[in-house]
PDB file of N, CA and C in Angstrom:
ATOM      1  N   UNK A   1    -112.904 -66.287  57.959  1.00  0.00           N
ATOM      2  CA  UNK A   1    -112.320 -65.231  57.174  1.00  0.00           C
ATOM      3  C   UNK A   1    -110.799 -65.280  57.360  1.00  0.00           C
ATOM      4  N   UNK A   2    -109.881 -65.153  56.397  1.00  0.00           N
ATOM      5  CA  UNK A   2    -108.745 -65.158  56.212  1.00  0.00           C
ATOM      6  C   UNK A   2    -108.070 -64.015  55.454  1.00  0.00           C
ATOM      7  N   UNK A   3    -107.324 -63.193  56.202  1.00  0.00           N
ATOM      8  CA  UNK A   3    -106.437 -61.852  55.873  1.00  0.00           C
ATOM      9  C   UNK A   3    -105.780 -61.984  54.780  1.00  0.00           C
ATOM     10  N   UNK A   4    -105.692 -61.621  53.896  1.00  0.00           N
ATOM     11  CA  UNK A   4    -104.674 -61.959  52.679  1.00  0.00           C
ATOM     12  C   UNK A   4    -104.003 -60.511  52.811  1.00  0.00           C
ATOM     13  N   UNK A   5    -102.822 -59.987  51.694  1.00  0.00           N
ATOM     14  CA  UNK A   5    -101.990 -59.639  51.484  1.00  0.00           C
ATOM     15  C   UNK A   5    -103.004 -58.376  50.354  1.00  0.00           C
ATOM     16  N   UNK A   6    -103.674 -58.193  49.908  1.00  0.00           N
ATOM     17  CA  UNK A   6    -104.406 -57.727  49.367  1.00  0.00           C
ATOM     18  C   UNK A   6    -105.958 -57.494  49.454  1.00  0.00           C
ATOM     19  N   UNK A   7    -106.620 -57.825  50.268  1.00  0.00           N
ATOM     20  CA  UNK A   7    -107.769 -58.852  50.660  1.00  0.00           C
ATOM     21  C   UNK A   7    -108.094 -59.498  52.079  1.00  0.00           C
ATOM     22  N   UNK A   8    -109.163 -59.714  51.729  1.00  0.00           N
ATOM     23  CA  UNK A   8    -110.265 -60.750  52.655  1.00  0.00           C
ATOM     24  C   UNK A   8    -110.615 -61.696  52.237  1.00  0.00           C
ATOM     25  N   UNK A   9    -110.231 -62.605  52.421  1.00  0.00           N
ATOM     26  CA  UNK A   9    -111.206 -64.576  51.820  1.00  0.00           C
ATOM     27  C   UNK A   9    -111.922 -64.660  52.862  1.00  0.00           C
ATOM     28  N   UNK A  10    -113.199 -64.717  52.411  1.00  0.00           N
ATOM     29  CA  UNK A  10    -114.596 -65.935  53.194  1.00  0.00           C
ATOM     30  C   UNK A  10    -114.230 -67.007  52.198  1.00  0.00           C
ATOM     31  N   UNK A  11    -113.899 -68.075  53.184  1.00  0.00           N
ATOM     32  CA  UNK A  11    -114.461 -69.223  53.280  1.00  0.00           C
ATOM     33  C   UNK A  11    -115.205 -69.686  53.177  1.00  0.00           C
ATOM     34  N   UNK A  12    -116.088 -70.683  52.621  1.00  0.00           N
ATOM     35  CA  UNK A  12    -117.388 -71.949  53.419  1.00  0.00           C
ATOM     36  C   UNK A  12    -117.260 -73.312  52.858  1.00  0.00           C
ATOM     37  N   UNK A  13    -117.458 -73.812  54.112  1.00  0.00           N
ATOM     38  CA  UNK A  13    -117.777 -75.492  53.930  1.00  0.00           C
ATOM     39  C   UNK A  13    -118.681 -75.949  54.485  1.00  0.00           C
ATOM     40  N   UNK A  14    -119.339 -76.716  53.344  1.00  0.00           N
ATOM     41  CA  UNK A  14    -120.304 -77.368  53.179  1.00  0.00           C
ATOM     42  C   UNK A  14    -120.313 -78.931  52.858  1.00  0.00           C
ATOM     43  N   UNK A  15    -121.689 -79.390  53.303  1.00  0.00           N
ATOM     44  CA  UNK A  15    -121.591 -80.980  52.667  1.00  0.00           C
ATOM     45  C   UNK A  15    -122.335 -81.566  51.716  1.00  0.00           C
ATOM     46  N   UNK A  16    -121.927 -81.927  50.905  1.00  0.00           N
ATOM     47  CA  UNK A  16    -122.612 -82.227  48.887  1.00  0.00           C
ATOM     48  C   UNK A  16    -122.553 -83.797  48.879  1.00  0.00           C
ATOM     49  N   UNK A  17    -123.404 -83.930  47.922  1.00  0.00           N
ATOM     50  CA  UNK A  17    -122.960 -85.035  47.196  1.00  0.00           C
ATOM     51  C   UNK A  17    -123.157 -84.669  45.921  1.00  0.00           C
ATOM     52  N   UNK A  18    -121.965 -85.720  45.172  1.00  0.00           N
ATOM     53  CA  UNK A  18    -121.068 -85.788  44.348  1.00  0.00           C
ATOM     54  C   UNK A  18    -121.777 -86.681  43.193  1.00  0.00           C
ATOM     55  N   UNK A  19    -122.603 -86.405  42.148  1.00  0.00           N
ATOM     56  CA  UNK A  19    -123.498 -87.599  41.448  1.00  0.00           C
ATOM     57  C   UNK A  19    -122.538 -87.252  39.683  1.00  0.00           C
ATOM     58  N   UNK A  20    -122.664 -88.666  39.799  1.00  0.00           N
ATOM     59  CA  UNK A  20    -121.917 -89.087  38.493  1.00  0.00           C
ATOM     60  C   UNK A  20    -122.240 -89.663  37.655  1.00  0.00           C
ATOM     61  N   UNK A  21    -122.599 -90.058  36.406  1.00  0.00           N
ATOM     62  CA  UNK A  21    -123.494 -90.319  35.432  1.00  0.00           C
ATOM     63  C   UNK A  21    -123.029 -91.627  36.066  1.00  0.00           C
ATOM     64  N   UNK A  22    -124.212 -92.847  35.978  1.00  0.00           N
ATOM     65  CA  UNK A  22    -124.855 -93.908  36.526  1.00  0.00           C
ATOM     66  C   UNK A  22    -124.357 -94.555  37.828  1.00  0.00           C
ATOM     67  N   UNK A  23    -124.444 -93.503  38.185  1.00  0.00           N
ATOM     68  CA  UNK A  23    -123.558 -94.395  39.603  1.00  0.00           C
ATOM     69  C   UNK A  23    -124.254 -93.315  40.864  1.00  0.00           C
ATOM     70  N   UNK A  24    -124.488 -94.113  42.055  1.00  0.00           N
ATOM     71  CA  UNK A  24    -124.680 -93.586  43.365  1.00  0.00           C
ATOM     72  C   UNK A  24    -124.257 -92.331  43.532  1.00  0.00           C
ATOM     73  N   UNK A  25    -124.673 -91.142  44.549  1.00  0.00           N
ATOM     74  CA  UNK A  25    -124.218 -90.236  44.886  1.00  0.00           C
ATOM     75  C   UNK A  25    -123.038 -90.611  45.979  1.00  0.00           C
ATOM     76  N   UNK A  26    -122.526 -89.878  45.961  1.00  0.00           N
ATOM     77  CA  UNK A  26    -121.452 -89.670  46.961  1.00  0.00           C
ATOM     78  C   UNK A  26    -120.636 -88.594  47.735  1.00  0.00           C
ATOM     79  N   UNK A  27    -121.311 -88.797  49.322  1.00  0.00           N
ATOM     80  CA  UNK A  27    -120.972 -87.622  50.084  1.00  0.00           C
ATOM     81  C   UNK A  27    -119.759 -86.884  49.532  1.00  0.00           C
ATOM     82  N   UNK A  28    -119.417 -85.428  49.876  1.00  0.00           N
ATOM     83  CA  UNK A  28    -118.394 -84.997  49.107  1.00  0.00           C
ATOM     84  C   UNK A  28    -118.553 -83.625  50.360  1.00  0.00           C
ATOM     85  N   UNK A  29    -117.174 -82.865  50.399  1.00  0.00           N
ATOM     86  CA  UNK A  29    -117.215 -81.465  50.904  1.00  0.00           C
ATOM     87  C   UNK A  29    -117.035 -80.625  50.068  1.00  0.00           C
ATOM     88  N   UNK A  30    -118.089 -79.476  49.868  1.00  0.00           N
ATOM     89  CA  UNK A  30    -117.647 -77.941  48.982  1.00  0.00           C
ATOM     90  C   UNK A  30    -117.240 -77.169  49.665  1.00  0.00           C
ATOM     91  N   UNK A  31    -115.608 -76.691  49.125  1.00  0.00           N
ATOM     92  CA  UNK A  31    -115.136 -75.570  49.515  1.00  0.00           C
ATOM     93  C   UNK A  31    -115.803 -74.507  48.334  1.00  0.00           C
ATOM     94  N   UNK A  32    -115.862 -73.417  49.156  1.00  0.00           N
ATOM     95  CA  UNK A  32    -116.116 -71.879  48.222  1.00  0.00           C
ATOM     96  C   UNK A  32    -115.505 -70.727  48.518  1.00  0.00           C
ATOM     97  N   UNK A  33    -115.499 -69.898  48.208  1.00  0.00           N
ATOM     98  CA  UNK A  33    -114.531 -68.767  48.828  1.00  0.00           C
ATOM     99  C   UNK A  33    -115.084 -67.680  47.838  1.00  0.00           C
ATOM    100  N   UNK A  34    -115.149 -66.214  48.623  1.00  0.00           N
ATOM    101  CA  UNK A  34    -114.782 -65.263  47.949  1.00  0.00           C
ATOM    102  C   UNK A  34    -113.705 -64.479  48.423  1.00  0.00           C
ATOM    103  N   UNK A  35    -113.486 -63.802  47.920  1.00  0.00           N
ATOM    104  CA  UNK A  35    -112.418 -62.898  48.186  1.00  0.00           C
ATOM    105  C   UNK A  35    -113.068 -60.542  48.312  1.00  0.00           C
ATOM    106  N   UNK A  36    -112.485 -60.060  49.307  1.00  0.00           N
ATOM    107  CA  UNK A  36    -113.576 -59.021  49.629  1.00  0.00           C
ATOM    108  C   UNK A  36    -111.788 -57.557  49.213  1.00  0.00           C
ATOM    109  N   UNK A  37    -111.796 -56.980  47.977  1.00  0.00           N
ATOM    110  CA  UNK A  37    -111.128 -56.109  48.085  1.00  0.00           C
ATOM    111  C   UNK A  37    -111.737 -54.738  48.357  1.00  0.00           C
ATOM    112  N   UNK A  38    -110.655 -53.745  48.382  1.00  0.00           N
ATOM    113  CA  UNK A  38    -111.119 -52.331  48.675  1.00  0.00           C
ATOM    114  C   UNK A  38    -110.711 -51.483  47.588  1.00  0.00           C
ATOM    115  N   UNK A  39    -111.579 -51.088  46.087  1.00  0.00           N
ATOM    116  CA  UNK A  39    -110.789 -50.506  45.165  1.00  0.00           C
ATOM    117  C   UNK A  39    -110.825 -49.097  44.899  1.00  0.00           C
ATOM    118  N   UNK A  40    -109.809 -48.846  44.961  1.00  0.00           N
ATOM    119  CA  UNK A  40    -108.938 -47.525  45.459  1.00  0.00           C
ATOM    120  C   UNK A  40    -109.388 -46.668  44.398  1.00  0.00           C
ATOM    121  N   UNK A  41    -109.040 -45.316  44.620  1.00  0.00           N
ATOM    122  CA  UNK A  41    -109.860 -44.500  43.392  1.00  0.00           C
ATOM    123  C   UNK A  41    -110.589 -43.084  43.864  1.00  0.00           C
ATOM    124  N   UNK A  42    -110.651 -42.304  43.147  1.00  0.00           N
ATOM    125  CA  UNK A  42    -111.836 -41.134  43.666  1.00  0.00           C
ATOM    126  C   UNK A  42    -113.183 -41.383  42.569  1.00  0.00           C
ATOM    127  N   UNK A  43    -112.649 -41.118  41.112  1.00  0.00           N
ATOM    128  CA  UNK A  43    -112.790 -41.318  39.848  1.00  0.00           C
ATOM    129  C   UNK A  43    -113.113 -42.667  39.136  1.00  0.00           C
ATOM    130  N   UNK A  44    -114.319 -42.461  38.576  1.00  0.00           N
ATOM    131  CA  UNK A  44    -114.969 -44.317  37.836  1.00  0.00           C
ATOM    132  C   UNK A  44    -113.701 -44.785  37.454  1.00  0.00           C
ATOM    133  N   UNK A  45    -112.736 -43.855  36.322  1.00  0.00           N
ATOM    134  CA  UNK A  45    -112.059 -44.603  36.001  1.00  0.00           C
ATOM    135  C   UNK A  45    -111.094 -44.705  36.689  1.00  0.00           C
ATOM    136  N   UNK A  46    -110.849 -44.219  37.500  1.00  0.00           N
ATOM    137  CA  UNK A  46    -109.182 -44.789  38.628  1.00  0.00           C
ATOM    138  C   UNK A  46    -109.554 -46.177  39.262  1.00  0.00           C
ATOM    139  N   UNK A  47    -110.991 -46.273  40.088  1.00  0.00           N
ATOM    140  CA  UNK A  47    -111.966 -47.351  40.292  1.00  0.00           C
ATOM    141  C   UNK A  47    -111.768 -48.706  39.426  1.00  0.00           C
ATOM    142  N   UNK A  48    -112.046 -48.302  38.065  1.00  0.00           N
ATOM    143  CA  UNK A  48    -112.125 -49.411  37.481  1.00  0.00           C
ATOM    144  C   UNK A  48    -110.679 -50.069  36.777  1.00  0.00           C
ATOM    145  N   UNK A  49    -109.563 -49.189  36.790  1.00  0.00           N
ATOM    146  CA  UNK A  49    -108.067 -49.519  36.212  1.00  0.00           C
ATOM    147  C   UNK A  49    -108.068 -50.109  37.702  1.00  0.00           C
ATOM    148  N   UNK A  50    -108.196 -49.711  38.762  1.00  0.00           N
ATOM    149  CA  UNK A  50    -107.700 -50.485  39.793  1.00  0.00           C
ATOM    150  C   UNK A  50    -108.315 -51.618  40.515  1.00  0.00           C
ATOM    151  N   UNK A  51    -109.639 -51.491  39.656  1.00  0.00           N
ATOM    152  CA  UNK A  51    -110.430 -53.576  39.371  1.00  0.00           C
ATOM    153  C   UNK A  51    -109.441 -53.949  38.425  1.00  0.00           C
ATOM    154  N   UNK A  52    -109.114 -53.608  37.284  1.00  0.00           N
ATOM    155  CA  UNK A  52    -108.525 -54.147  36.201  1.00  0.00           C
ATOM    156  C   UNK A  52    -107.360 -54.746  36.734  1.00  0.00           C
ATOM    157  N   UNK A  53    -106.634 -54.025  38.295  1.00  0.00           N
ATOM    158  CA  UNK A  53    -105.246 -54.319  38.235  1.00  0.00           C
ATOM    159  C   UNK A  53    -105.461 -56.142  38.954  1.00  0.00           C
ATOM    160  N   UNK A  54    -106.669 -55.579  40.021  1.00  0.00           N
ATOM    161  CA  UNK A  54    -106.658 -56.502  40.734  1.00  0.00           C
ATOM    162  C   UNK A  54    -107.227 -58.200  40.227  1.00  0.00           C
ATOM    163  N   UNK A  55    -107.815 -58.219  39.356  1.00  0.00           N
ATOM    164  CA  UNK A  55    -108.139 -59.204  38.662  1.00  0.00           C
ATOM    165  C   UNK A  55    -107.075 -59.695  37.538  1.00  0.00           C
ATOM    166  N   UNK A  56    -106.076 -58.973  37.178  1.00  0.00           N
ATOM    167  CA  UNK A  56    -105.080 -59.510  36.265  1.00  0.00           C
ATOM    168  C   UNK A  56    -104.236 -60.031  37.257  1.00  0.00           C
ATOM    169  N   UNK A  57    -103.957 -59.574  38.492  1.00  0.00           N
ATOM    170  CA  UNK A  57    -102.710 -60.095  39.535  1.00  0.00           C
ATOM    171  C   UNK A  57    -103.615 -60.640  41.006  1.00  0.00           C
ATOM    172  N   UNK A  58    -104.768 -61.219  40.540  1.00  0.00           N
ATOM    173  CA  UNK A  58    -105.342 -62.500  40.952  1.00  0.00           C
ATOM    174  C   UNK A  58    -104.629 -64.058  41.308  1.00  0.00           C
ATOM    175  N   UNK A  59    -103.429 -64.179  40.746  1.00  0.00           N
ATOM    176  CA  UNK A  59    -103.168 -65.707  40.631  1.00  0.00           C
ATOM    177  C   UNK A  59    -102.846 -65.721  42.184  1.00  0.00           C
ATOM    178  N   UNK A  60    -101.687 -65.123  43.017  1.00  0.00           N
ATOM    179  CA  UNK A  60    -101.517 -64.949  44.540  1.00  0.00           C
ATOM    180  C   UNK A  60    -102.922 -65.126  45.214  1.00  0.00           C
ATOM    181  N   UNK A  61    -103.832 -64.910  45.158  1.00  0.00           N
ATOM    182  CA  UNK A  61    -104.828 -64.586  45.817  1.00  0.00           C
ATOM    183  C   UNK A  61    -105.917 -66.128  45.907  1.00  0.00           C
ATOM    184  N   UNK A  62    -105.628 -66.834  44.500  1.00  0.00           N
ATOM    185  CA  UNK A  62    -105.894 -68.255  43.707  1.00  0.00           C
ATOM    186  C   UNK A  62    -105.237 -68.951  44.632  1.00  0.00           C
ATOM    187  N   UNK A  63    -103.803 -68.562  44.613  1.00  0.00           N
ATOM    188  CA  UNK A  63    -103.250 -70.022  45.446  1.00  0.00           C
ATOM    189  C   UNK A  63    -102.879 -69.631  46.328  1.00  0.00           C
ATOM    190  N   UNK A  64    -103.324 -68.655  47.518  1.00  0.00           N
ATOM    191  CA  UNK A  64    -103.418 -68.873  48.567  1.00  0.00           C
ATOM    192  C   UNK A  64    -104.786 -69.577  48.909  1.00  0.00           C
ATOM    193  N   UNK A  65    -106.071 -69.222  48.264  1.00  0.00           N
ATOM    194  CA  UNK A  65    -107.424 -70.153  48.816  1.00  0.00           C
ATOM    195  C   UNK A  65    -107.081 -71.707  48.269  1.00  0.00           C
ATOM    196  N   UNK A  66    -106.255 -72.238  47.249  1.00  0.00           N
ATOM    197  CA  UNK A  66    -105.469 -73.331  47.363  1.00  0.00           C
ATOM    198  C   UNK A  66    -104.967 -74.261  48.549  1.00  0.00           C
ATOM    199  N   UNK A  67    -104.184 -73.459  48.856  1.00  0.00           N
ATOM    200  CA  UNK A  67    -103.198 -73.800  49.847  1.00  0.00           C
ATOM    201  C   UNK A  67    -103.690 -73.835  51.408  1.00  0.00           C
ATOM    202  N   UNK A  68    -104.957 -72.823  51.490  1.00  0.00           N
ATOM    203  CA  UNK A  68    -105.500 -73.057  52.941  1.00  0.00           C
ATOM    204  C   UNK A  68    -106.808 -74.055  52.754  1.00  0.00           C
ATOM    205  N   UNK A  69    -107.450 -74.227  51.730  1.00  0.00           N
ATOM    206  CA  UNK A  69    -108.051 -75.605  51.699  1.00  0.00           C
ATOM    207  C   UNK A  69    -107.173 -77.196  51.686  1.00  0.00           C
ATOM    208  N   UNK A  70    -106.009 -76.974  50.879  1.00  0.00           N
ATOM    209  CA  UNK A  70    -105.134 -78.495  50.950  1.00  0.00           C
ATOM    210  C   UNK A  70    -104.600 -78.655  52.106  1.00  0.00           C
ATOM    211  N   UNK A  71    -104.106 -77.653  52.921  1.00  0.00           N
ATOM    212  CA  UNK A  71    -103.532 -77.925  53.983  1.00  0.00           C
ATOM    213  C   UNK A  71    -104.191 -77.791  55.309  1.00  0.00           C
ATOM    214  N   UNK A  72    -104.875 -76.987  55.431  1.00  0.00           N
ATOM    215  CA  UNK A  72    -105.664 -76.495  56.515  1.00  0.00           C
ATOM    216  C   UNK A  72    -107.064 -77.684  56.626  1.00  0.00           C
ATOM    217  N   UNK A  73    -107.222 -77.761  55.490  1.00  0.00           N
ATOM    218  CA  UNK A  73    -108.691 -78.702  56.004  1.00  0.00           C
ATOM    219  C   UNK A  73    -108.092 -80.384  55.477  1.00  0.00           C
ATOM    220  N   UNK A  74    -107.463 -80.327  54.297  1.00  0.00           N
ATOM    221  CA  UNK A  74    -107.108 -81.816  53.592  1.00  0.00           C
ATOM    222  C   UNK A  74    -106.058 -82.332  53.755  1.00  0.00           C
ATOM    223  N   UNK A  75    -104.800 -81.626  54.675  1.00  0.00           N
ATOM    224  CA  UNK A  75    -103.464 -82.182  55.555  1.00  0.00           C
ATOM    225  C   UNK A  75    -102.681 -82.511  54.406  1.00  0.00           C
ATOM    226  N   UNK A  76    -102.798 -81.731  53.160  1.00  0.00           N
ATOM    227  CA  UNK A  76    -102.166 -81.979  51.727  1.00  0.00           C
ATOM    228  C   UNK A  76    -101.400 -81.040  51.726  1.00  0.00           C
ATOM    229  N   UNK A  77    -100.298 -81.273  51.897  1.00  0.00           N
ATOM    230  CA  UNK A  77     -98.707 -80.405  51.628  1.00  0.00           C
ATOM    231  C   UNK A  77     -98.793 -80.127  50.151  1.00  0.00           C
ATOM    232  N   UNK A  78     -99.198 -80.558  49.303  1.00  0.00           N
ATOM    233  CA  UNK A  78     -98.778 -80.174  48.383  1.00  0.00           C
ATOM    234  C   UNK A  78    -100.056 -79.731  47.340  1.00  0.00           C
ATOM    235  N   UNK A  79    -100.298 -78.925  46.434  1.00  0.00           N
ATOM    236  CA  UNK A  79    -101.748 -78.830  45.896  1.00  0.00           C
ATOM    237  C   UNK A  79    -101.734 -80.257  44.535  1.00  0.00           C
ATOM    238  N   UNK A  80    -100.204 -80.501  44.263  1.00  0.00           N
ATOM    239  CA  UNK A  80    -100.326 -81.336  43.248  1.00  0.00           C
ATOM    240  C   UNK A  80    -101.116 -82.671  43.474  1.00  0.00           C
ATOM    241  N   UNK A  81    -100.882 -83.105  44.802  1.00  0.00           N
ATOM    242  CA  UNK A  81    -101.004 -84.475  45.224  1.00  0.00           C
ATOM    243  C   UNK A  81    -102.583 -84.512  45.754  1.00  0.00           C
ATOM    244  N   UNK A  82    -103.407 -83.220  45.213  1.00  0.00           N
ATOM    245  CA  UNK A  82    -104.748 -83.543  45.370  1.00  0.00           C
ATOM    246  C   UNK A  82    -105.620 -84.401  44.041  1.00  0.00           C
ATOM    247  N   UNK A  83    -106.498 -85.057  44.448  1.00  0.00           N
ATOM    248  CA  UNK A  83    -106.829 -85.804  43.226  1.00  0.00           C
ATOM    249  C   UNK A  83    -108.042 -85.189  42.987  1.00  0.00           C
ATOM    250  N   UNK A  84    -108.445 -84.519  41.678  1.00  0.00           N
ATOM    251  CA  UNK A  84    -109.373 -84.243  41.146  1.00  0.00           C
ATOM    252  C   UNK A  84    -110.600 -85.528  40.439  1.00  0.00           C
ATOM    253  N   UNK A  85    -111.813 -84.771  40.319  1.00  0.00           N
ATOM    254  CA  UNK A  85    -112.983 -85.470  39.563  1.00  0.00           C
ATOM    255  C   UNK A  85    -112.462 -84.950  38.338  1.00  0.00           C
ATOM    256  N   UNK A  86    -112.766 -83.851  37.925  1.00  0.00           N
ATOM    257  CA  UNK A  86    -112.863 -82.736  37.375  1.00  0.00           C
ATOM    258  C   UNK A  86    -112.333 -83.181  35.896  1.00  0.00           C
TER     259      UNK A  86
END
């Protein structure tokens, strides 16, 4: 679990393989993550404007679980210099 600025990230890693149309599988690691907020409110709707806020100003929250998978587990300074399947 990792403290964010808004938040809680769980983590998990796991071990996959990676299958690709005609070709062998291949070991692979899944990162996953959620993220655990607390939304503020007495009222459904104060509740739900303040889901609304937190999912529009999501991107911080994106690239921090970024940045602690490239660096923390993949020794990747940078998120660009990761190479995708995808």
């Amino acid at each position: 679990m990792y403290s964010l600025e808004r938040g809680e990230l769980n983590l998990s890693v796991a071990e996959a393989l990676l299958q690709l149309q005609d070709a062998e599988p291949t070991p692979a690691v899944l990162f996953s993550g959620s993220f655990q907020y607390e939304i503020a409110g007495e009222l459904e709707g104060e509740k739900l404007q303040h889901l609304y806020q937190l999912l529009e100003n999501g991107k911080p929250d994106l690239e921090a679980y970024r940045e602690i998978v490239s660096e923390r587990f993949l020794g990747v300074k940078k998120v660009e210099e990761l190479v995708s399947v995808a």
